[in-house]
Protein backbone atom coordinates (compact mmCIF):
# COMPACT_ATOMS: atom_id res chain seq x y z
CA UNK A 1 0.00 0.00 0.00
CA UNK A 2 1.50 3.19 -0.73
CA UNK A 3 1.90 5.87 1.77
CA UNK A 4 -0.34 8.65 1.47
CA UNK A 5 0.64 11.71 -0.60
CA UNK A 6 -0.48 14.51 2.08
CA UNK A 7 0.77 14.76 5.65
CA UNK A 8 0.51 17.44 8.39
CA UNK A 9 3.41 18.04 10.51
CA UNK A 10 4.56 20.93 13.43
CA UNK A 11 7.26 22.76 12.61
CA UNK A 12 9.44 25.90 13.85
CA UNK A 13 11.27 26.98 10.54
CA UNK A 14 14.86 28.11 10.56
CA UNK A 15 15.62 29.30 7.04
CA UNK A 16 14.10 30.71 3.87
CA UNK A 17 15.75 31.38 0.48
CA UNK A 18 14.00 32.85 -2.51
CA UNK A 19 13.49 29.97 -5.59
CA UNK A 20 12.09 30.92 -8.76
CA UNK A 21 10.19 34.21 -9.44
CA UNK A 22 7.62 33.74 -6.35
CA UNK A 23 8.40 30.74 -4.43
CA UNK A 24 10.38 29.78 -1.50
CA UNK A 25 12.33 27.23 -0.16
CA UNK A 26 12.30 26.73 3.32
CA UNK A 27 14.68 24.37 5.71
CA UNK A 28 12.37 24.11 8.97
CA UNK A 29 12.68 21.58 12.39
CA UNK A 30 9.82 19.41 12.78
CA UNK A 31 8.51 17.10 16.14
CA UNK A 32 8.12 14.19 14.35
CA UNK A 33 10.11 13.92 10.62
CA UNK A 34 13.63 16.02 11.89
CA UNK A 35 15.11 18.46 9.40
CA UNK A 36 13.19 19.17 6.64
CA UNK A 37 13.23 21.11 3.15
CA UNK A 38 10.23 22.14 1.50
CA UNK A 39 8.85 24.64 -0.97
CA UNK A 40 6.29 27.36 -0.56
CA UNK A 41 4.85 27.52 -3.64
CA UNK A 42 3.92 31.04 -4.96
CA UNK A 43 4.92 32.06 -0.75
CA UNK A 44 6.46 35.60 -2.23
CA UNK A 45 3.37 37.18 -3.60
CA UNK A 46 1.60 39.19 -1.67
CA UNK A 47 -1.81 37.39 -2.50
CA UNK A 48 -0.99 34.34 -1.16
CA UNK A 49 -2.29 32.63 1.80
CA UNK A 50 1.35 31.44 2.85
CA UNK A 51 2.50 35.38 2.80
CA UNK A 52 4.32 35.53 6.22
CA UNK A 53 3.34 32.41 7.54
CA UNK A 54 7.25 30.79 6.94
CA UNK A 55 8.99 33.32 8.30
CA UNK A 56 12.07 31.93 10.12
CA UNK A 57 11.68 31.25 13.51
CA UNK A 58 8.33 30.67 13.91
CA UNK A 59 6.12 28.13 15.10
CA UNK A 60 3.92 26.62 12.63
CA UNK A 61 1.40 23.97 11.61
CA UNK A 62 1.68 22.57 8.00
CA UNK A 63 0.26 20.91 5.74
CA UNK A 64 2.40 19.53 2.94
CA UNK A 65 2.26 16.76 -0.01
CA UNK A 66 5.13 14.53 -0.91
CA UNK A 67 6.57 15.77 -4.42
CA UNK A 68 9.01 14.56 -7.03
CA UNK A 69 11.94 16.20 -5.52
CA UNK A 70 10.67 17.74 -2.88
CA UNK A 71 7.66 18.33 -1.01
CA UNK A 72 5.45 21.33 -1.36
CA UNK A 73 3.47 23.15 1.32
CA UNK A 74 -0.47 23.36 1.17
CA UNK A 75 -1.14 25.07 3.78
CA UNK A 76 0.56 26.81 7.40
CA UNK A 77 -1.35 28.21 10.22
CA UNK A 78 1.39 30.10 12.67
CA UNK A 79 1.14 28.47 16.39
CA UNK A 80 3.58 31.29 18.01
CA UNK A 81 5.31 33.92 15.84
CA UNK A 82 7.78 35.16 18.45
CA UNK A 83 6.67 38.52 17.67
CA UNK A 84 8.69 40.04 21.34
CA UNK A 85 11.92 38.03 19.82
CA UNK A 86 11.82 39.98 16.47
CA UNK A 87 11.23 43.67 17.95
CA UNK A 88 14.65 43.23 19.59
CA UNK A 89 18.01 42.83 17.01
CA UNK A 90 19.50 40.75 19.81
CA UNK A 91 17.32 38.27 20.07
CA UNK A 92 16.84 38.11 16.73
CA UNK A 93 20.62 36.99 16.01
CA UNK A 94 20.59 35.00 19.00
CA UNK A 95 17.69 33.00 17.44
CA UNK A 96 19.30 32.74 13.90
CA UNK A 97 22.28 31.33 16.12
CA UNK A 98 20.04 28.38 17.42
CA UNK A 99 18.29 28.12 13.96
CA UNK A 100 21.73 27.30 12.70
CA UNK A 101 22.74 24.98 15.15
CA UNK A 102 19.79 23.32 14.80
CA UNK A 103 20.03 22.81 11.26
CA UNK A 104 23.43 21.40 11.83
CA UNK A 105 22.47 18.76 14.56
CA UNK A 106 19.27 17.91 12.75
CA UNK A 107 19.30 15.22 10.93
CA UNK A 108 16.90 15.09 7.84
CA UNK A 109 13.91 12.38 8.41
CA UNK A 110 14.95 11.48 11.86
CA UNK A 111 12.67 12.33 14.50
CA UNK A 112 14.61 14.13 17.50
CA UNK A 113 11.31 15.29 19.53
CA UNK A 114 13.82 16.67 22.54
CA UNK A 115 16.04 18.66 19.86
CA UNK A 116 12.31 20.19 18.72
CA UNK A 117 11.43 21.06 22.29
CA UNK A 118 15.07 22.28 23.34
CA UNK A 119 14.49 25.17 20.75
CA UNK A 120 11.26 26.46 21.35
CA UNK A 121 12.07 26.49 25.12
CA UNK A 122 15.23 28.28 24.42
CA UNK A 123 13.70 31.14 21.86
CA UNK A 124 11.42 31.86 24.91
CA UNK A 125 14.18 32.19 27.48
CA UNK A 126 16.02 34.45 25.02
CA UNK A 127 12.64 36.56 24.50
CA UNK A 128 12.39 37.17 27.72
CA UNK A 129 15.56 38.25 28.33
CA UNK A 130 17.44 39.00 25.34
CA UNK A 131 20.76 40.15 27.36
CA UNK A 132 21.15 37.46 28.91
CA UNK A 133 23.92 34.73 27.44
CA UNK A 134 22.51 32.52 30.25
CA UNK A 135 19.76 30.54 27.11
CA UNK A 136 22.32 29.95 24.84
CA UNK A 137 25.08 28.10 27.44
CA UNK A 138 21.81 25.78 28.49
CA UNK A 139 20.88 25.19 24.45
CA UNK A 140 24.94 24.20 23.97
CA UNK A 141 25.33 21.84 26.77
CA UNK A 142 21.48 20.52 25.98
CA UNK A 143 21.98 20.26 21.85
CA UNK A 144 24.72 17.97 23.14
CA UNK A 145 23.03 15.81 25.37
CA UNK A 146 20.26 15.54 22.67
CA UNK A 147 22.66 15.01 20.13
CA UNK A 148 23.98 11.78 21.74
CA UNK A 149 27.39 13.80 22.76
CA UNK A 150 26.68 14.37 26.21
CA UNK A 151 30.41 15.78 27.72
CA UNK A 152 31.03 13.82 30.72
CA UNK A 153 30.94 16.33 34.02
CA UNK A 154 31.15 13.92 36.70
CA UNK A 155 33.97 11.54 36.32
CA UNK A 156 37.35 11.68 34.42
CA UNK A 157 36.64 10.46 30.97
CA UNK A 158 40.19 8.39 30.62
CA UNK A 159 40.75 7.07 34.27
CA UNK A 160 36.59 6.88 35.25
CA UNK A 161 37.62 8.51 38.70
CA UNK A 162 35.04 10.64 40.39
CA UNK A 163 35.73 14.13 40.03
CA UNK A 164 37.16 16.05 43.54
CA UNK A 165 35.79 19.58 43.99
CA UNK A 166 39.01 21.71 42.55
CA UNK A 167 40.10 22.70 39.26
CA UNK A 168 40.20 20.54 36.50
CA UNK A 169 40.30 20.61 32.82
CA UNK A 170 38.28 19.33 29.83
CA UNK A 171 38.95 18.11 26.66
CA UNK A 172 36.29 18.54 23.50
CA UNK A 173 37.28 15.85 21.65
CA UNK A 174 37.76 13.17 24.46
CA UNK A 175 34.53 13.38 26.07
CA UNK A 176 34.00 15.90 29.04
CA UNK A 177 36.14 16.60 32.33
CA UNK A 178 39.53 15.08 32.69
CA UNK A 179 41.54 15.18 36.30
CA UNK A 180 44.72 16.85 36.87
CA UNK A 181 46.32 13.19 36.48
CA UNK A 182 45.13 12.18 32.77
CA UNK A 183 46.17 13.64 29.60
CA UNK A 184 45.53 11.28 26.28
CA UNK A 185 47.33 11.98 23.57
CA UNK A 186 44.83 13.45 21.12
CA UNK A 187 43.39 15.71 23.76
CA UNK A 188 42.41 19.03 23.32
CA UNK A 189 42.98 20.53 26.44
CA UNK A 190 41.04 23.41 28.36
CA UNK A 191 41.04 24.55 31.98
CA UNK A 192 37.93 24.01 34.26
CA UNK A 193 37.32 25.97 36.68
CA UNK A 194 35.26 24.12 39.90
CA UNK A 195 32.80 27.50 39.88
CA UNK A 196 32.39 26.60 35.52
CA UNK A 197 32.03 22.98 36.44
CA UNK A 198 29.76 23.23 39.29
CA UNK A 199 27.18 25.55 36.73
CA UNK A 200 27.49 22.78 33.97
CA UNK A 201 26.52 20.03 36.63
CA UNK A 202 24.09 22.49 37.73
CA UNK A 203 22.55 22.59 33.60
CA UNK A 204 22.48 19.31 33.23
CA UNK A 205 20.09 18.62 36.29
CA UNK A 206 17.71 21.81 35.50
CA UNK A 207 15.33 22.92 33.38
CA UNK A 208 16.03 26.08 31.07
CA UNK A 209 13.82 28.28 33.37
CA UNK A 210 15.74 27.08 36.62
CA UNK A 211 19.35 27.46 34.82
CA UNK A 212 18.33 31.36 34.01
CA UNK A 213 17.25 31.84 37.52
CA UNK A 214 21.66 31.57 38.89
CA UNK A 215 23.80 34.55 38.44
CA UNK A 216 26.72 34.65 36.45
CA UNK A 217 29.22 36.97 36.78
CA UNK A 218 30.73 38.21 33.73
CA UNK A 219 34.28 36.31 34.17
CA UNK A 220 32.32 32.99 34.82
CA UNK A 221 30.37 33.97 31.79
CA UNK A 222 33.25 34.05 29.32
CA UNK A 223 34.73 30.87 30.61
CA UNK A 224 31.61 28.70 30.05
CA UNK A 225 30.68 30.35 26.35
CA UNK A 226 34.68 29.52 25.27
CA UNK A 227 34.09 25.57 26.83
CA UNK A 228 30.65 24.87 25.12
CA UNK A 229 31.15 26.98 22.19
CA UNK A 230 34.54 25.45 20.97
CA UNK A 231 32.93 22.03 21.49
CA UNK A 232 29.95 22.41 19.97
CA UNK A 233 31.88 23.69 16.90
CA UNK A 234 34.19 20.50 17.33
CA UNK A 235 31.32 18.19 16.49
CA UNK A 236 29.79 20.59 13.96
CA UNK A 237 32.64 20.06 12.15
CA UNK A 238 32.62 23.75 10.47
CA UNK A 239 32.25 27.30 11.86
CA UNK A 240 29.06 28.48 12.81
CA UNK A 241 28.53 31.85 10.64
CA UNK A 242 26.03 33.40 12.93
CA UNK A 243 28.02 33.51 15.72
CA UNK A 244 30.43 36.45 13.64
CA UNK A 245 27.50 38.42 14.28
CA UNK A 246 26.59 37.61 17.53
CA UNK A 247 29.97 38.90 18.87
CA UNK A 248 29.70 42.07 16.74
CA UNK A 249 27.06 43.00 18.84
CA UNK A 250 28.34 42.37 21.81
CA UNK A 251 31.25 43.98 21.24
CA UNK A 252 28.99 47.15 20.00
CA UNK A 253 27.10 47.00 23.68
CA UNK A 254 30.77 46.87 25.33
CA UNK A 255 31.83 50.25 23.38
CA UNK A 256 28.68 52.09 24.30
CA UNK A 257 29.05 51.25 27.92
């Protein structure tokens, strides 16, 4: 029996690109198919009923039929359009930052309903407070976990020795924490501070809402965006562009100060 032509799906979308004179082509995250890439037929005009509807970073409901190539969308009814995220340019390019990580975790046709969740959660801790790195440290360590690449925070990844409250370090590509004792070959090592640790232990066990509740100061700050950031990029395998931007405006708020 072959599988029906139409299917309905819940999506948040994470990237658009003209195609053609009118359509679109748009790379969204769904609950229950993973990554996919579709194409809004005719989306461009401003007589049709998908007109803003595929916007990136919004929540949406679709309705789409299995074509050729690739599958077209029907129809899209928008479930949350973020609309506090997109008044504020922050936010904004903090979303396009978990939008592209997102698309680089995802996997096309594989379900990852935790990956799904793990964004919207995060775009409305970063709409609430758009200063605030705090979102974006949780979405690393999280996208991880998610991703099968949980980093090890509790023992020594070579030697399997529970960790002692001090300062350790942490190696990327090996796994996770490492004590003062180990150091494998291929490692790529980092310091860990116990405060940095003790925040990452504290991520792992809490809820977004509960991790943006502990103050950071800025030093602590710095230290865990340099640990999760350089491994998430180790497993992406390539830079992540929106990042560029990200620090552009932060640098911009530091000037102005």
């Amino acid at each position: 029996m072959a599988p029906p032509r139409t299917y309905r799906c819940e999506a948040i979308t994470l990237s658009h690109t003209p195609l053609g004179e009118a359509d679109l082509l748009v790379t969204m995250y769904t609950r229950d198919q993973g990554k996919v890439r579709a194409v809004g037929k005719g989306a461009r005009r401003s007589t049709s009923k998908l007109m803003g509807h595929l916007e990136p970073l919004t929540i949406v409901k679709l309705s789409l039929a299995h074509g050729r190539n690739m599958d077209v969308i029907s129809q899209a009814e928008v479930v949350d359009g973020f609309a506090t995220l997109k008044g504020d340019l922050t936010a904004i390019a903090k979303g396009q930052y978990l939008a592209e990580l997102v698309g680089g975790f995802g996997a096309e046709e594989s379900a990852n309903p935790g990956l799904f969740q793990l964004m919207i959660d995060t775009l409305r801790a970063v709409a609430a407070n758009p200063q605030s790195d705090t979102p974006l440290r949780f979405f690393e360590l999280h996208l991880l976990q998610v991703s099968g690449l949980s980093p090890e925070l509790y023992q020594c990844v070579e030697c399997r020795v529970e960790l002692e409250p001090g300062a350790h370090r942490f190696s990327p590509n090996v796994g996770g924490t490492l004590c003062l004792e180990c150091s494998p070959d291929d490692a790529h090592l980092r310091p860990l501070s116990l405060r940095a640790l003790k925040i990452l232990r504290h991520f792992d066990r809490s809820n977004i809402y509960e991790a943006c509740n502990i103050a950071i100061d800025d030093e602590l700050a710095e230290e865990l965006k340099s640990l999760l950031l350089t491994t998430v990029s180790y497993w992406l395998g390539k830079e992540i562009r929106s990042n560029s931007f990200l620090e552009r405006l932060h640098n911009e708020s530091l000037s102005e100060v």
